[in-house]
N, C-alpha and C. Protein backbone atom coordinates (compact mmCIF):
# COMPACT_ATOMS: atom_id res chain seq x y z
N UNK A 1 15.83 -23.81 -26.32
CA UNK A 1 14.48 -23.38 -26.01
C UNK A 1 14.41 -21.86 -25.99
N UNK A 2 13.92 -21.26 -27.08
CA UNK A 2 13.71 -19.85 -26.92
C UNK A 2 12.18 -19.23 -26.24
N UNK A 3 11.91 -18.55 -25.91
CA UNK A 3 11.01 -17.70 -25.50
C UNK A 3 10.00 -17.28 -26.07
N UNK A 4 8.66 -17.40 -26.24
CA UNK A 4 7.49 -16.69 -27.09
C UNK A 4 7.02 -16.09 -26.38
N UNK A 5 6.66 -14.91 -26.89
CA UNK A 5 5.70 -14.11 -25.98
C UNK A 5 4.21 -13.57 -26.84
N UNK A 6 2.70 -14.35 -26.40
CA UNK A 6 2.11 -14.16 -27.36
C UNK A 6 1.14 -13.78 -26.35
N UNK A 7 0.26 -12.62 -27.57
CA UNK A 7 -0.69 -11.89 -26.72
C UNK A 7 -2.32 -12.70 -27.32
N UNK A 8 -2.95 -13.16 -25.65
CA UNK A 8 -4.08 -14.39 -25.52
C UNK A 8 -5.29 -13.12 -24.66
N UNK A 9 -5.75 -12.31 -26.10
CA UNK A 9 -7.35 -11.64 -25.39
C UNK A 9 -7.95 -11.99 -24.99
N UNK A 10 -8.43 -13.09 -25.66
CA UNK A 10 -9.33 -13.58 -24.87
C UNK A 10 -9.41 -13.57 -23.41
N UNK A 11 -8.23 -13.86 -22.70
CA UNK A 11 -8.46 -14.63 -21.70
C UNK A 11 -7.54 -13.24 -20.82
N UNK A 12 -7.18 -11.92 -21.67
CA UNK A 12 -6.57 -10.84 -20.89
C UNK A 12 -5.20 -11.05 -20.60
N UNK A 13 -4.37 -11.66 -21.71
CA UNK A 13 -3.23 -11.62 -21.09
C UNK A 13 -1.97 -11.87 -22.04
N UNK A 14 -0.93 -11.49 -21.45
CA UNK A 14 0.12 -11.97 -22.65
C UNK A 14 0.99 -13.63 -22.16
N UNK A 15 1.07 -14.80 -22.65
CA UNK A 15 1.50 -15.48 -22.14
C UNK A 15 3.39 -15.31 -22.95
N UNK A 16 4.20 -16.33 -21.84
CA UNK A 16 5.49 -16.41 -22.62
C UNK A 16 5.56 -18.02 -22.41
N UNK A 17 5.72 -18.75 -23.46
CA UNK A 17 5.90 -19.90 -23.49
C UNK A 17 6.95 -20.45 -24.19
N UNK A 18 7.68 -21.63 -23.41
CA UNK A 18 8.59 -22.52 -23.77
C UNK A 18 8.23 -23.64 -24.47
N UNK A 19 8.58 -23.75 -26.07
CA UNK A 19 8.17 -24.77 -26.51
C UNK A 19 6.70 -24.61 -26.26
N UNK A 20 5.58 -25.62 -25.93
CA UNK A 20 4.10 -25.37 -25.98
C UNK A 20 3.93 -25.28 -24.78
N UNK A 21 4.60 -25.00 -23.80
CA UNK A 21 4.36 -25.12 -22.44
C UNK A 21 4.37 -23.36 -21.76
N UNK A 22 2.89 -23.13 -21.06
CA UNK A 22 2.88 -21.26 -20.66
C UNK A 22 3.94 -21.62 -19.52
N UNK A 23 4.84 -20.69 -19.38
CA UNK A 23 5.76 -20.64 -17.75
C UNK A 23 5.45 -19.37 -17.40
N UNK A 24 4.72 -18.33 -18.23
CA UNK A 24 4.30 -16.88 -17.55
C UNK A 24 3.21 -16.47 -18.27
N UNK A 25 3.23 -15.07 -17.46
CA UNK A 25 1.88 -14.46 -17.58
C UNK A 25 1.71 -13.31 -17.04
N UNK A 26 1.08 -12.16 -18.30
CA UNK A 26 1.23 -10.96 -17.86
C UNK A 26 -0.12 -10.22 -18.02
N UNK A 27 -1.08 -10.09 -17.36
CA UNK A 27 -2.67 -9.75 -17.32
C UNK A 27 -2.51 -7.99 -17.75
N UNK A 28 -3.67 -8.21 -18.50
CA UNK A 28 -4.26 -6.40 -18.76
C UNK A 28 -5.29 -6.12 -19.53
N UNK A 29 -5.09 -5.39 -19.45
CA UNK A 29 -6.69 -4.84 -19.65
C UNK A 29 -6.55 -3.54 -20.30
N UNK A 30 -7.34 -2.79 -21.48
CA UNK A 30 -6.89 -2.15 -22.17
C UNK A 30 -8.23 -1.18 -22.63
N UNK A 31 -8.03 0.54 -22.03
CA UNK A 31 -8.96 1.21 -22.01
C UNK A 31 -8.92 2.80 -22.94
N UNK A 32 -9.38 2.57 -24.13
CA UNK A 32 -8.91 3.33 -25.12
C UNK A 32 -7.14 3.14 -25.78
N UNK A 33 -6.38 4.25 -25.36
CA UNK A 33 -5.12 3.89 -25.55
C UNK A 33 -4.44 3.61 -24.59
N UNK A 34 -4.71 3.34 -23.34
CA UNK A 34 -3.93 2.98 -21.82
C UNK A 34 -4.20 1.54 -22.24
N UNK A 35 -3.14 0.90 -21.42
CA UNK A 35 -3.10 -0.75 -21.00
C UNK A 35 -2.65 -0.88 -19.84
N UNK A 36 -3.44 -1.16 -18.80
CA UNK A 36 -3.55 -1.46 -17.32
C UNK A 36 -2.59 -2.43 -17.33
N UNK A 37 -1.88 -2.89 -16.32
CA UNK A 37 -0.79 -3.41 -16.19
C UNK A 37 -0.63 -4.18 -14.56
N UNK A 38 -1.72 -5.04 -13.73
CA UNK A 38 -1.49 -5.46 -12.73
C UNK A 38 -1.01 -6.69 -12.47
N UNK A 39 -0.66 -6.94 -12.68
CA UNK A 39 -0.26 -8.13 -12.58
C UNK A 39 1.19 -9.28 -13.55
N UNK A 40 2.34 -9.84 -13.11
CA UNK A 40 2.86 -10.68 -13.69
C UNK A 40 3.50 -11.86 -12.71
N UNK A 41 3.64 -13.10 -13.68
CA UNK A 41 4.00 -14.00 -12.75
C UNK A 41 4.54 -15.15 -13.34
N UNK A 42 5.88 -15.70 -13.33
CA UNK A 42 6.64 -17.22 -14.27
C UNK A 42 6.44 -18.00 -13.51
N UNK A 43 6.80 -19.59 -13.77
CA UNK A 43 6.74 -20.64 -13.15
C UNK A 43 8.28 -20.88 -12.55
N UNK A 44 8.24 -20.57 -10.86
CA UNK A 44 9.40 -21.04 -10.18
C UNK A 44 10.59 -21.88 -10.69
N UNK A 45 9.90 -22.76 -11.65
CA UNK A 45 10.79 -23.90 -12.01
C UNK A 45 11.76 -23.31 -13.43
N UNK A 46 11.32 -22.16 -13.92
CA UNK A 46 12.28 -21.48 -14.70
C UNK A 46 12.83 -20.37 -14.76
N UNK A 47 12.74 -19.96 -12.92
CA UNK A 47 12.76 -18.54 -12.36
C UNK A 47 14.70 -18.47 -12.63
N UNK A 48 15.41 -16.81 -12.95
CA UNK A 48 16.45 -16.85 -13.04
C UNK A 48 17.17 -16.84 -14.66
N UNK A 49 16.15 -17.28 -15.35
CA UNK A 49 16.93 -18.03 -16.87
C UNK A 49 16.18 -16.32 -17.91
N UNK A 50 15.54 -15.40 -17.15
CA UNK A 50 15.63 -14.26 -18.11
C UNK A 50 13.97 -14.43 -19.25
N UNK A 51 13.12 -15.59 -18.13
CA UNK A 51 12.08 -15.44 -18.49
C UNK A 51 11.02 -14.33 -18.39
N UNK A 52 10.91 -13.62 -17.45
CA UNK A 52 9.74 -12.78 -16.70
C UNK A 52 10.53 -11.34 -17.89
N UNK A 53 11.73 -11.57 -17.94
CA UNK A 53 12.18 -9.79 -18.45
C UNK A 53 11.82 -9.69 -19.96
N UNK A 54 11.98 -11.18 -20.63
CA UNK A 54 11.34 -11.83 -22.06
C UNK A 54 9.85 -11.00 -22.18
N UNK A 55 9.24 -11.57 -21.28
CA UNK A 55 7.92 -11.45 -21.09
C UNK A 55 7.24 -9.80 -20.84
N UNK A 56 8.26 -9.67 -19.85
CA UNK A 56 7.93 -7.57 -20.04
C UNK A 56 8.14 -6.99 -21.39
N UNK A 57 9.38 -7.40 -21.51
CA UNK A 57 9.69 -6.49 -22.93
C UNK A 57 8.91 -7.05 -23.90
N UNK A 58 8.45 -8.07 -24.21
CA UNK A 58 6.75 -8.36 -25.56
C UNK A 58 6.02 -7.90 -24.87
N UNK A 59 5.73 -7.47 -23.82
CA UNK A 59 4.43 -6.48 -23.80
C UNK A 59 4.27 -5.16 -23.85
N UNK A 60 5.55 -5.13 -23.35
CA UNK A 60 5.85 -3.41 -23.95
C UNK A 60 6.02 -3.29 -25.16
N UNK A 61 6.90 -4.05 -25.77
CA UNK A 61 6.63 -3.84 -27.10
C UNK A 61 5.34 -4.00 -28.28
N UNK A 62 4.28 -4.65 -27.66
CA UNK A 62 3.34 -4.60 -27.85
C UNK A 62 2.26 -3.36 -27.88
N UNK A 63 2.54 -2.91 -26.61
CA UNK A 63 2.54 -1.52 -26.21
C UNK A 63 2.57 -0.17 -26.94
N UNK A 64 3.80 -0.03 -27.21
CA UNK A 64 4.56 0.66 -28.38
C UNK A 64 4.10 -0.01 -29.40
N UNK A 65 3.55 -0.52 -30.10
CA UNK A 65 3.40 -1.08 -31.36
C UNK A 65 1.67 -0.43 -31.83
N UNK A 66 1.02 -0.71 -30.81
CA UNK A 66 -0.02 0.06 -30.96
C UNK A 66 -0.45 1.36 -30.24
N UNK A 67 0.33 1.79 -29.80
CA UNK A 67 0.30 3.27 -29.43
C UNK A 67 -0.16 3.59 -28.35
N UNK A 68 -0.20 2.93 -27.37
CA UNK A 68 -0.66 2.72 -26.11
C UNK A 68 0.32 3.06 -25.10
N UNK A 69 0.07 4.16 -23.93
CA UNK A 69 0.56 4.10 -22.79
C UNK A 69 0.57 2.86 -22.24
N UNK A 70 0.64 2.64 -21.01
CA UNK A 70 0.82 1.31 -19.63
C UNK A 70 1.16 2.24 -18.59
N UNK A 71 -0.14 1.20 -17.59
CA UNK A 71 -0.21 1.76 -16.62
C UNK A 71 0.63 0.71 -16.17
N UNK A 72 1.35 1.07 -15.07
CA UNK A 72 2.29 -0.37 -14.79
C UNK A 72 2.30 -0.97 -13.31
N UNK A 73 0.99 -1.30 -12.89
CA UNK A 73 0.42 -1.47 -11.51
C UNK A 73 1.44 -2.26 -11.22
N UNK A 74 2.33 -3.76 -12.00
CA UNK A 74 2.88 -4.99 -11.62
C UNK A 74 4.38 -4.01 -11.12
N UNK A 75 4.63 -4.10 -9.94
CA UNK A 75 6.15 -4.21 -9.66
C UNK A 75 7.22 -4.64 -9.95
N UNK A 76 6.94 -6.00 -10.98
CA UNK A 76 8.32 -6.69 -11.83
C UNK A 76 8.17 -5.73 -13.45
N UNK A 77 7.22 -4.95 -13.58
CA UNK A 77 6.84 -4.25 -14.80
C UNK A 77 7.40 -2.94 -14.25
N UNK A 78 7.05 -2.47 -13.33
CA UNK A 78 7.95 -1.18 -13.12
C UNK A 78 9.42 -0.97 -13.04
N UNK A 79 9.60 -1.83 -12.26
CA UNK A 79 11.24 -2.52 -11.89
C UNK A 79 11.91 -2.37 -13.37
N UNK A 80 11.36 -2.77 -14.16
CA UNK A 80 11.61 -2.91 -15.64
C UNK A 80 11.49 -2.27 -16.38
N UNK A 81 10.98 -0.85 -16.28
CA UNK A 81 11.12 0.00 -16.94
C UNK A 81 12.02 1.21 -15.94
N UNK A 82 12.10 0.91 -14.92
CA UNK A 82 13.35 1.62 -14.23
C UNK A 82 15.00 1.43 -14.47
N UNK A 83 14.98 0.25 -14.98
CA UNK A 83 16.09 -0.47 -15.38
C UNK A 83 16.76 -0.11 -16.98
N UNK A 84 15.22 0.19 -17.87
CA UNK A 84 15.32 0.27 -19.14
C UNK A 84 14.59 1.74 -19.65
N UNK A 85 15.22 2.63 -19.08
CA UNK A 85 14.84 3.95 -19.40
C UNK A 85 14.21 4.34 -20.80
N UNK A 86 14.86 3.54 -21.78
CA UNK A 86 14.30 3.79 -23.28
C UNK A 86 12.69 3.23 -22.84
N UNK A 87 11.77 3.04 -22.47
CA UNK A 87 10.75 2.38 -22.42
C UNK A 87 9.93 3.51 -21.16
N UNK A 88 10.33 4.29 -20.46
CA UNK A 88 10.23 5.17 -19.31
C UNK A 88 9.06 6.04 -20.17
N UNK A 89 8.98 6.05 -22.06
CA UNK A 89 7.80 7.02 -22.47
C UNK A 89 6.79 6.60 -22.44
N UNK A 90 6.46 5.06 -22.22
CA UNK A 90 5.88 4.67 -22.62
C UNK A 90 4.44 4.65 -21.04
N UNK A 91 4.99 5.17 -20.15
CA UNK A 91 4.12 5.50 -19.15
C UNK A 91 3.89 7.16 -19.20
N UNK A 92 2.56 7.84 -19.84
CA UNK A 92 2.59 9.22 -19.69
C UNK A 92 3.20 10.24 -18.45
N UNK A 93 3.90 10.92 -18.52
CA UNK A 93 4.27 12.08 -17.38
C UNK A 93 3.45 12.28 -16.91
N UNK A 94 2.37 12.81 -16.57
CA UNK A 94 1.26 12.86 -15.59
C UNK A 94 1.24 11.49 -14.39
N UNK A 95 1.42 10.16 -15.42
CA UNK A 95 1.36 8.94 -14.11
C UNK A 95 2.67 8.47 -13.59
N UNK A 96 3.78 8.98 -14.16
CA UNK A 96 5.13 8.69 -13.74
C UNK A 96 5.26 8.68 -11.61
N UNK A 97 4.69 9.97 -11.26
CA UNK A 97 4.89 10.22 -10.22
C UNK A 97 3.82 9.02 -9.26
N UNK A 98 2.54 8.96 -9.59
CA UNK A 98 1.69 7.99 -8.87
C UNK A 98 2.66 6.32 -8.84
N UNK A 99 3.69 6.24 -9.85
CA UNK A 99 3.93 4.75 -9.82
C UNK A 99 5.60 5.35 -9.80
N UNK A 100 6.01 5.92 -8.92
CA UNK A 100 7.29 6.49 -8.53
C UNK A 100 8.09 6.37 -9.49
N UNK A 101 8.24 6.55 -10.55
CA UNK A 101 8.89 6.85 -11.98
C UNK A 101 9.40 8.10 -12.06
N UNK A 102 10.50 8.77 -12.04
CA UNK A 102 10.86 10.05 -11.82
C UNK A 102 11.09 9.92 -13.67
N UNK A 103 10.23 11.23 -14.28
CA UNK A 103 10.71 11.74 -15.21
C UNK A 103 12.73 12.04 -15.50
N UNK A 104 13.17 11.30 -16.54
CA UNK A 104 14.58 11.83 -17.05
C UNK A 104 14.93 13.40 -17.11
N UNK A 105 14.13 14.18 -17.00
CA UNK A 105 14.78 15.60 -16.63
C UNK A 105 14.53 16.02 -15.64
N UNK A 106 14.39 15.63 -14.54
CA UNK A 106 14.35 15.72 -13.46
C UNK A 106 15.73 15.52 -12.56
């Protein structure tokens, strides 16, 4: 069972699904080139197996794909780009400090 991570506008969100079944979900909202970022959340029952980090990284990469900052209100989304420094540009220097992100030359 691999991982999809597909982005559902309509409804504001990126889902990651197993086979046809959503187990997550990552909400945003997207204002010029920023993409608001509050919210993420998997289904308990597949918590541990490297779903939720699946699911960050297709939206960041999504992110990066169309040229968009992220604002990264979700705490499992920040966590995750604290972890994965290559991805640390993808929040402008100006908002690094509001979402405790210490710039790399610092």
């Amino acid at each position: 069972m691999d991982a999809m991570v597909v982005d559902v506008p309509e409804k504001g969100r990126f889902e990651v699904r197993l086979d046809d079944r959503v187990v997550g979900l990552a909400s945003y909202h997207i204002d010029g080139t920023v993409m608001t970022l509050p919210h993420t959340e998997v289904d308990p029952s597949v918590g541990g197996r490297g779903i939720g980090t699946a699911l960050v990284a297709g939206v960041l990469d999504a992110a990066r794909e169309r040229g968009l900052n992220v604002l990264p209100y979700c705490s499992f989304i920040r966590h995750y780009i604290q972890q994965h420094p290559e991805t640390m540009d993808l929040v402008a220097v100006d908002d690094r400090p509001h979402f405790g992100l210490e710039t790399a030359d610092r």
